[in-house]
Protein backbone atom coordinates (compact mmCIF):
# COMPACT_ATOMS: atom_id res chain seq x y z
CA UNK A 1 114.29 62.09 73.76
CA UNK A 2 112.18 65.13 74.09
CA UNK A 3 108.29 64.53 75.46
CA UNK A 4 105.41 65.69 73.44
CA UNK A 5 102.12 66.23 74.62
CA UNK A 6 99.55 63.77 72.88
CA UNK A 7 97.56 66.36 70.10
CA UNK A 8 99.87 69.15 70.08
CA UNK A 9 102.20 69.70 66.60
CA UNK A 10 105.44 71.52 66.15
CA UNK A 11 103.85 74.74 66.14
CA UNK A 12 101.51 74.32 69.23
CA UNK A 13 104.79 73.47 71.05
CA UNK A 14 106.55 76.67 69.60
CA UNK A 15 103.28 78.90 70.57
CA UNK A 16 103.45 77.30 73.87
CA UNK A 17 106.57 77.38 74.99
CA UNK A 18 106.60 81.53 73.76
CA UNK A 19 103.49 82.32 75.61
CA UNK A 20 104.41 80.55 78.81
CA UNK A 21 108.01 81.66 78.81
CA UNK A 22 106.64 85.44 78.10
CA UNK A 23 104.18 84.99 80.81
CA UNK A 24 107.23 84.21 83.23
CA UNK A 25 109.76 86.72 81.79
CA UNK A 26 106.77 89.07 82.64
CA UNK A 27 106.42 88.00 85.77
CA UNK A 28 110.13 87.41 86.60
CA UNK A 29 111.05 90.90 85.55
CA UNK A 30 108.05 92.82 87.50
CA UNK A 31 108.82 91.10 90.77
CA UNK A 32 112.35 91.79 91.20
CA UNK A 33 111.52 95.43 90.76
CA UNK A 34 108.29 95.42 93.16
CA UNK A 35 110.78 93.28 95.84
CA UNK A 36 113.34 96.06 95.19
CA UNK A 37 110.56 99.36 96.10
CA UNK A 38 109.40 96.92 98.93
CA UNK A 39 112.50 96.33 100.19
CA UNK A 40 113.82 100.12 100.28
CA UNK A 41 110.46 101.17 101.84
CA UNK A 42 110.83 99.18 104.63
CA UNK A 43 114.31 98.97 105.29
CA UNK A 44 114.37 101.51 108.10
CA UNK A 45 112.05 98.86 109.88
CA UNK A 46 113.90 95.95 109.32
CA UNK A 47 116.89 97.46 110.96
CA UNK A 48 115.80 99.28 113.91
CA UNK A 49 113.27 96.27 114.79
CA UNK A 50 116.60 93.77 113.76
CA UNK A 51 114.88 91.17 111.44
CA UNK A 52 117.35 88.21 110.49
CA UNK A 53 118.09 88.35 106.95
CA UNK A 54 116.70 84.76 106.95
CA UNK A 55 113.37 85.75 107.44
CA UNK A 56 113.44 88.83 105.74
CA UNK A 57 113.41 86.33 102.75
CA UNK A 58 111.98 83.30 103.86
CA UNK A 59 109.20 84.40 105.98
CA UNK A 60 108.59 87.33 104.43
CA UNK A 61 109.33 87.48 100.62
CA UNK A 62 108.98 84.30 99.86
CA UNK A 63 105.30 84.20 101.22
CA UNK A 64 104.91 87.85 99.84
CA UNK A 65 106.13 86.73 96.18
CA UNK A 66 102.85 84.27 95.59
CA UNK A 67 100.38 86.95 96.96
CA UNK A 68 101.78 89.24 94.62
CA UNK A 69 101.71 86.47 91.55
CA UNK A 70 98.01 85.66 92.26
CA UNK A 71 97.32 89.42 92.47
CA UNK A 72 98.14 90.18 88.97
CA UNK A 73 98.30 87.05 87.48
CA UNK A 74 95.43 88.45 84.79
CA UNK A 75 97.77 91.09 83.99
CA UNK A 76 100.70 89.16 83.45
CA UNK A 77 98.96 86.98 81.48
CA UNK A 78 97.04 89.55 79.54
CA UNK A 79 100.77 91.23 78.61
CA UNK A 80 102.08 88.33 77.81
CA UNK A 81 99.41 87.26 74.99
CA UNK A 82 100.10 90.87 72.85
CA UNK A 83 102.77 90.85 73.38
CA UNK A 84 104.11 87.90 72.05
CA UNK A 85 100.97 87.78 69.41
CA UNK A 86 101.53 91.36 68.30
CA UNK A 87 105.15 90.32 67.43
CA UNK A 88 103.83 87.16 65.22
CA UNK A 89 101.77 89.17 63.84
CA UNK A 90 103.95 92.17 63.11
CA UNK A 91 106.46 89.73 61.26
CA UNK A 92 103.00 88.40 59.16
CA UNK A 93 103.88 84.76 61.04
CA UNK A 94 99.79 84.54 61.85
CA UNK A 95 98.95 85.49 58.04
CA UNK A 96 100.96 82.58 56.84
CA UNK A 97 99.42 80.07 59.70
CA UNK A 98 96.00 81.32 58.58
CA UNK A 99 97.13 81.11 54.60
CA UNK A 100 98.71 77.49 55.25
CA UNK A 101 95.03 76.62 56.00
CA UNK A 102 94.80 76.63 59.78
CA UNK A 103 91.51 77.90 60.99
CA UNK A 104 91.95 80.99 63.60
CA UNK A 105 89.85 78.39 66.29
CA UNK A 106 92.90 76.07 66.03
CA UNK A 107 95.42 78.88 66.12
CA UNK A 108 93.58 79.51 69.33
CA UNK A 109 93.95 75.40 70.84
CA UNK A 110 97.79 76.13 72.44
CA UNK A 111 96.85 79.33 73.66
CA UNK A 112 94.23 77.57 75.38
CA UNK A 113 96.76 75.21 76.57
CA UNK A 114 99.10 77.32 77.93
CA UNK A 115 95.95 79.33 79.87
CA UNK A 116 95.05 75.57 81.12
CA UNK A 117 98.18 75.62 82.94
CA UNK A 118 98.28 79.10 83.77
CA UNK A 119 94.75 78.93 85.98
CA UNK A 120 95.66 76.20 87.11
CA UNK A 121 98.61 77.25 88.73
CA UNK A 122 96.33 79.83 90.16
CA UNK A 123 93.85 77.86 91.68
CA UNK A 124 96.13 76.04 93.49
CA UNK A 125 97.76 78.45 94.60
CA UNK A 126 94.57 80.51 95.36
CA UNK A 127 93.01 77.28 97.20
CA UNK A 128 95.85 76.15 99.12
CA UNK A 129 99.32 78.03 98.87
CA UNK A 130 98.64 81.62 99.41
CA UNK A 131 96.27 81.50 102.10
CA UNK A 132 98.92 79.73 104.72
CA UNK A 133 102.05 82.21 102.74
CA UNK A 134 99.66 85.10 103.84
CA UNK A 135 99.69 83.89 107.58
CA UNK A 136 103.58 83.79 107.70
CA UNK A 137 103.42 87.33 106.21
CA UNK A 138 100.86 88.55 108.33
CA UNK A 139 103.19 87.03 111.23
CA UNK A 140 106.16 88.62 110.13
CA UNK A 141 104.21 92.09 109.46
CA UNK A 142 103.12 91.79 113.12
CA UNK A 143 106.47 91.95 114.26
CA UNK A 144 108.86 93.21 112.08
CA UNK A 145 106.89 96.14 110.55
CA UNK A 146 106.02 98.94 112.96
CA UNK A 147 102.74 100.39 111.13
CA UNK A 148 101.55 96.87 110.86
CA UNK A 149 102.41 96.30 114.80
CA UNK A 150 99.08 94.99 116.47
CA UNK A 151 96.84 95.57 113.54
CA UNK A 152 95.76 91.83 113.52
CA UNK A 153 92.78 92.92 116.46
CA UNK A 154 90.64 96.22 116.09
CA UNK A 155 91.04 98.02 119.23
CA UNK A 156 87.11 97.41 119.62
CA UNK A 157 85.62 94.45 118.36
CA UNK A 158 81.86 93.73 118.08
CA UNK A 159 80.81 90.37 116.80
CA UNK A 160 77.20 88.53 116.94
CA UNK A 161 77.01 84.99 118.32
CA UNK A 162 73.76 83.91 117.65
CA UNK A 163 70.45 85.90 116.25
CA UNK A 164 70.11 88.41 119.33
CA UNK A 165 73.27 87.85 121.06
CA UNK A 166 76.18 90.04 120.64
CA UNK A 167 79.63 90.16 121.72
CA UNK A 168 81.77 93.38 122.16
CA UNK A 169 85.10 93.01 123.54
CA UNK A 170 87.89 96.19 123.84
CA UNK A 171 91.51 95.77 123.82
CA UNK A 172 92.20 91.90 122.90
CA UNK A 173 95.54 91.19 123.14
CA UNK A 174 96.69 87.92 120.61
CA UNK A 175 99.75 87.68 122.72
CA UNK A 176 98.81 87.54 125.97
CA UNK A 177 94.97 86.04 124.80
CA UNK A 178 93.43 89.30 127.38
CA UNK A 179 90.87 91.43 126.50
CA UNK A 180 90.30 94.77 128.79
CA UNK A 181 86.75 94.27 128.57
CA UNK A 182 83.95 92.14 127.94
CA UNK A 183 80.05 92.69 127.43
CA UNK A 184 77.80 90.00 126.17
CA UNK A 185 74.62 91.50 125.24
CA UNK A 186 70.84 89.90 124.70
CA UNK A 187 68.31 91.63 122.83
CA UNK A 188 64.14 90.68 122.38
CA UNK A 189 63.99 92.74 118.90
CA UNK A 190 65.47 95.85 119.29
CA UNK A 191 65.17 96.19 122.96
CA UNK A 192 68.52 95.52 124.93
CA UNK A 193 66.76 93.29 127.89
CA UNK A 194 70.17 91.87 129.63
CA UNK A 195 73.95 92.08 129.57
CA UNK A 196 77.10 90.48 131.30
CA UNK A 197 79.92 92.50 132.01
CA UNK A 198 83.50 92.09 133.20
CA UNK A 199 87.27 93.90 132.74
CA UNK A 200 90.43 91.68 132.45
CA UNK A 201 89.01 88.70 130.97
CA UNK A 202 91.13 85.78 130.04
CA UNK A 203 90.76 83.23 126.64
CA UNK A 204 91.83 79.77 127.33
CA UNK A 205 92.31 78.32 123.78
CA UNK A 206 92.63 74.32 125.00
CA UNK A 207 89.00 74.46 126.68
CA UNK A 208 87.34 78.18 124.87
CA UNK A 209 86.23 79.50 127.73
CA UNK A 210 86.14 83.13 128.59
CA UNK A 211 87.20 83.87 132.45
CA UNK A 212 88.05 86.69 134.92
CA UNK A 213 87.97 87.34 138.71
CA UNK A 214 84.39 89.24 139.21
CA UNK A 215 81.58 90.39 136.65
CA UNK A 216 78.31 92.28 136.88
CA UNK A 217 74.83 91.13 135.32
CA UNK A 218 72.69 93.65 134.41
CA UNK A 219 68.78 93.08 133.46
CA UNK A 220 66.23 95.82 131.77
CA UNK A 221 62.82 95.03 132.29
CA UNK A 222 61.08 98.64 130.23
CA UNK A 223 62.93 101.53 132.19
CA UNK A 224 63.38 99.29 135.12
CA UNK A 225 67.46 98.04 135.60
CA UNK A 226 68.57 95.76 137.74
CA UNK A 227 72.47 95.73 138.55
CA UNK A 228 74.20 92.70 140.28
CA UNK A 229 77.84 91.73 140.85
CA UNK A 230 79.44 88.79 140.88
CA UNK A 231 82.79 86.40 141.42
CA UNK A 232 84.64 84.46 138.96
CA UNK A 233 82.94 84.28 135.45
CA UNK A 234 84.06 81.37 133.50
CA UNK A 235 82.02 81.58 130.53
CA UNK A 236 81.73 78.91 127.40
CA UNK A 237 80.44 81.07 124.80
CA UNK A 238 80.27 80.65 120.75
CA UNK A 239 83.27 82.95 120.36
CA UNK A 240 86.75 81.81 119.44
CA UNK A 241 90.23 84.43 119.62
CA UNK A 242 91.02 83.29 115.42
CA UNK A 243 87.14 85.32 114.98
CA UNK A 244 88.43 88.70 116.48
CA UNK A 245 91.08 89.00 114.20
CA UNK A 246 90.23 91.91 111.17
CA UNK A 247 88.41 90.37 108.86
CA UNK A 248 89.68 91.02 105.70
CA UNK A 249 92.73 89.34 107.00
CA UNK A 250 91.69 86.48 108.58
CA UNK A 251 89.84 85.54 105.61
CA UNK A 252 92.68 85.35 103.38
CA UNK A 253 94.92 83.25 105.72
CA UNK A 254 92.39 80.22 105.46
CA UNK A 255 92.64 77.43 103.07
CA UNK A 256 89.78 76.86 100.92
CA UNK A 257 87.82 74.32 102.80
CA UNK A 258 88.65 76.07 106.17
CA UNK A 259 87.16 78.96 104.59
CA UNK A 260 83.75 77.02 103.66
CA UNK A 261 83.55 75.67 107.35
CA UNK A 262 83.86 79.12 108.94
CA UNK A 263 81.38 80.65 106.51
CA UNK A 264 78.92 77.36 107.10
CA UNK A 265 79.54 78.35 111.12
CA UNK A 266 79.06 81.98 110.97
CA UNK A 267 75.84 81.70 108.85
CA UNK A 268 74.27 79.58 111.55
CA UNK A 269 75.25 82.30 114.04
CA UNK A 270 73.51 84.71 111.85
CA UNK A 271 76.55 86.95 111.00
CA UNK A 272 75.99 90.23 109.04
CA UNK A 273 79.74 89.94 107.20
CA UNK A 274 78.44 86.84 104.76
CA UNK A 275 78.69 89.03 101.64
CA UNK A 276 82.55 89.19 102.65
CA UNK A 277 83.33 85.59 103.33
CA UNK A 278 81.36 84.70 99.90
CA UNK A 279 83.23 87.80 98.12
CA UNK A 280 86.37 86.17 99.04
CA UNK A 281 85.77 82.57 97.89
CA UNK A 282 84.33 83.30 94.84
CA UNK A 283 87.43 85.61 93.84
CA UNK A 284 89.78 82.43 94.43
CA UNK A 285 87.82 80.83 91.44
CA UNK A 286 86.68 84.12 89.78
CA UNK A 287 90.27 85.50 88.73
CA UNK A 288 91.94 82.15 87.69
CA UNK A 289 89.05 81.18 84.88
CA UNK A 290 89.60 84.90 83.57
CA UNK A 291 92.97 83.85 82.61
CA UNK A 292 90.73 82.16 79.78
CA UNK A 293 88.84 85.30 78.85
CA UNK A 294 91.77 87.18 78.74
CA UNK A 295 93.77 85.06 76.85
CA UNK A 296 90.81 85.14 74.26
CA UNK A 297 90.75 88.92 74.26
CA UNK A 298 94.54 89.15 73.99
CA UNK A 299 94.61 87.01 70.87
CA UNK A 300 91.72 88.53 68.73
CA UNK A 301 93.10 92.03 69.41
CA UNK A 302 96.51 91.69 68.49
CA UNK A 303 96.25 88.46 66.25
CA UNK A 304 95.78 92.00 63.40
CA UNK A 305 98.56 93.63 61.74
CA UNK A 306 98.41 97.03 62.51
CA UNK A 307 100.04 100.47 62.30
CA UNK A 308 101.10 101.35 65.68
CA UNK A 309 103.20 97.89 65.83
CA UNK A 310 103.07 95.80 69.22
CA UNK A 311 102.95 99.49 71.05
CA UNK A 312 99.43 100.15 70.08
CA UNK A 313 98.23 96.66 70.78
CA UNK A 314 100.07 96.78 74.07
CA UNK A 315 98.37 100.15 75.26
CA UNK A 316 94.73 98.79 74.18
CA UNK A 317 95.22 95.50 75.73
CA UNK A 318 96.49 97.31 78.92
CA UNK A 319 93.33 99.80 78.99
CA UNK A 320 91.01 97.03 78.49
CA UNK A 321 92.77 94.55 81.44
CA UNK A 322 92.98 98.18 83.82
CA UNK A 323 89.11 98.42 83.20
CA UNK A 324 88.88 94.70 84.01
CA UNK A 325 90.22 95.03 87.33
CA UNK A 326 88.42 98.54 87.66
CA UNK A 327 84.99 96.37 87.16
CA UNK A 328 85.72 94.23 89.23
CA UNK A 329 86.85 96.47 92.54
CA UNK A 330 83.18 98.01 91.62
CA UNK A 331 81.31 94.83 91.45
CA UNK A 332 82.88 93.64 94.68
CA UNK A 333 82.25 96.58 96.51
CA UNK A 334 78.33 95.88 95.35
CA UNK A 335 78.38 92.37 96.83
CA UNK A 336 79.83 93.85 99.95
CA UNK A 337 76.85 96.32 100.45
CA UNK A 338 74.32 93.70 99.74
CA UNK A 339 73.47 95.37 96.60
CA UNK A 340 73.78 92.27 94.79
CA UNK A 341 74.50 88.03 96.21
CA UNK A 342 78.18 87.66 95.90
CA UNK A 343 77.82 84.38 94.02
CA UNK A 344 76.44 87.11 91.11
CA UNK A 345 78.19 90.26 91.24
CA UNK A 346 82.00 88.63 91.87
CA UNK A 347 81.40 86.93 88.26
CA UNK A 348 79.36 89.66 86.40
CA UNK A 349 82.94 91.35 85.42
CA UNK A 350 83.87 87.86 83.55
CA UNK A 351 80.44 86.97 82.16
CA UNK A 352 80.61 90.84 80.53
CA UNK A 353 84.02 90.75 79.58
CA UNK A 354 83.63 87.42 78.34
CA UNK A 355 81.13 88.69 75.87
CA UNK A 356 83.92 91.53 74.72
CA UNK A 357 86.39 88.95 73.82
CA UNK A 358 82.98 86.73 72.08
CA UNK A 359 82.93 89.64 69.93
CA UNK A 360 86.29 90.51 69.23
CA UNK A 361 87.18 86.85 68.52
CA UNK A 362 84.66 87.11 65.76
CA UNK A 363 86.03 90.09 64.30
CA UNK A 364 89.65 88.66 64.36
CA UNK A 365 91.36 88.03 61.05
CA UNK A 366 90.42 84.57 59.71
């Protein structure tokens, strides 16, 4: 006995199961060629630095595979509307739904479906999957890949732990949990008024405190400096090791809600890399709903016979997802520079494009 989804006919079923099955034919086919290119770029790495085979594929592609997915997920999907529209419509299949007497906004109901599923897919895996897959890749980067060797700290690090109090640390170490050198710095304005220094300082994770054998304080009172050493700092200070990783890739190894907490904690410390945290958790929502404006798009352009066949619609569909993603690099790099509030620019490339496929819905064939 085969299940049927409550509302949906024989043909909603048939559109459904094309779409979705195009969508992962799409997919399917694309990522065994981008493993493939992957694979023989890096192979020289994987042998001299002896990776198992194991997790070559568990740790590595297998966490690489949904990064990839979520990356282009738009374009898979986009691809997968012509081209499995262009087709119905290039056999005249869509001018004898529309002649039968279905309406082109209930042609549109099981493509709607089938995006349903699609972002939803996404948002999980946006919210929850990818983040922690991205932290095993990361891992396996670290110490399998030799240009991605130690790239997980900046050689110098400068971070600010509450409004006028700065951190800089050179030469943290996330193996040994050692930094060469640590500064704390105070400022009144823009005057530096008093610093602690100290080489060979030691994180202890269990209690967060900062320690090494000897450390100087020095104090600026207008051109006047006064310079004192001392013995054993052992410092509690609102600075964990996870914050002096880079932070484009710290970002993206944290689940959704560890993500909200860290952007909640580095607000109150007055951070000047907001516009980043907020960039990134708007994406994780941004991207999956414009599986819904690109599924509209993708329809109303190649719903049309045409002369050019499914090529034509394919190469317009293509330019118009390309610009997509072009529009949305741009806009990101806005919210980045403070230009605009993330919250804004991150979802002014789907309120614009979502006007686009307004337009071109209402100039599809009816």
């Amino acid at each position: 006995m085969k299940f049927k989804f409550p509302g949906l006919k024989i043909l909603d079923r048939y559109i459904i199961r094309k779409f979705l099955g195009t969508y992962l034919f799409a997919i399917g086919l694309i990522i065994i060629i981008v493993v493939i290119f992957d694979y023989v770029e890096k192979i020289d790495d994987f042998v001299e630095l002896k990776a198992p085979w194991s997790a070559i594929i568990f740790k590595y592609y297998f966490n690489f595979v949904p990064f990839f997915i979520n990356q282009f997920s738009g374009l898979f999907t986009f691809i997968a509307v012509i081209f499995f529209t262009s087709k119905l419509a290039y056999q005249t299949e869509i001018i004898a739904m529309l002649s039968g007497g279905m309406s082109f906004k209930r042609l549109m109901w099981p493509y709607f479906v089938s995006a349903s599923i699609i972002t939803a897919l996404a948002l999980v895996l946006n919210l929850v999957v990818i983040p922690a897959a991205n932290a095993r890749r990361i891992q396996f980067e670290s110490q399998y890949i030799k240009k991605k060797k130690n790239v997980q700290f900046d050689r110098h690090i400068y971070r600010q732990l509450t409004p006028g109090t700065f951190a800089y640390i050179r030469g943290y170490s996330g193996i040994t949990e050692q930094a060469e050198y640590l500064a704390l710095e105070e400022y009144d304005g823009s005057s530096l008024v008093r610093t602690v220094e100290a080489s060979n300082v030691q994180f202890e994770p269990e209690t967060k405190h900062w320690s090494a054998p000897k450390y100087i304080v020095r104090t600026f009172d207008g051109e006047k400096e006064t310079f004192t050493q001392h013995t054993k700092l052992d410092t509690l200070i609102n600075l964990e090791a996870t914050e002096l990783g880079r932070v484009q890739e710290l970002i993206k190894t944290m689940p959704i809600h560890t993500l909200s907490r860290f952007i909640k904690q580095q607000r109150e410390k007055g951070s000047d890399m907001i516009a980043i945290f907020e960039v990134e958790r708007n994406q994780r929502f941004s991207y999956p709903i414009s599986t819904f404006i690109l599924t509209l798009i993708g329809v109303s352009l190649s719903s049309r016979k045409v002369r050019g066949g499914t090529g034509l619609h394919i190469g317009i569909g293509i330019t118009l997802c390309f610009s997509y993603i072009l529009f949305g690099k741009f806009a990101e790099e806005f919210a980045k520079g403070g230009v605009l509030p993330p919250a804004i620019s991150v979802w002014i490339p789907n309120i614009l494009y979502a006007f686009i496929a307004i337009y071109l819905y209402k100039k599809a064939p009816k």
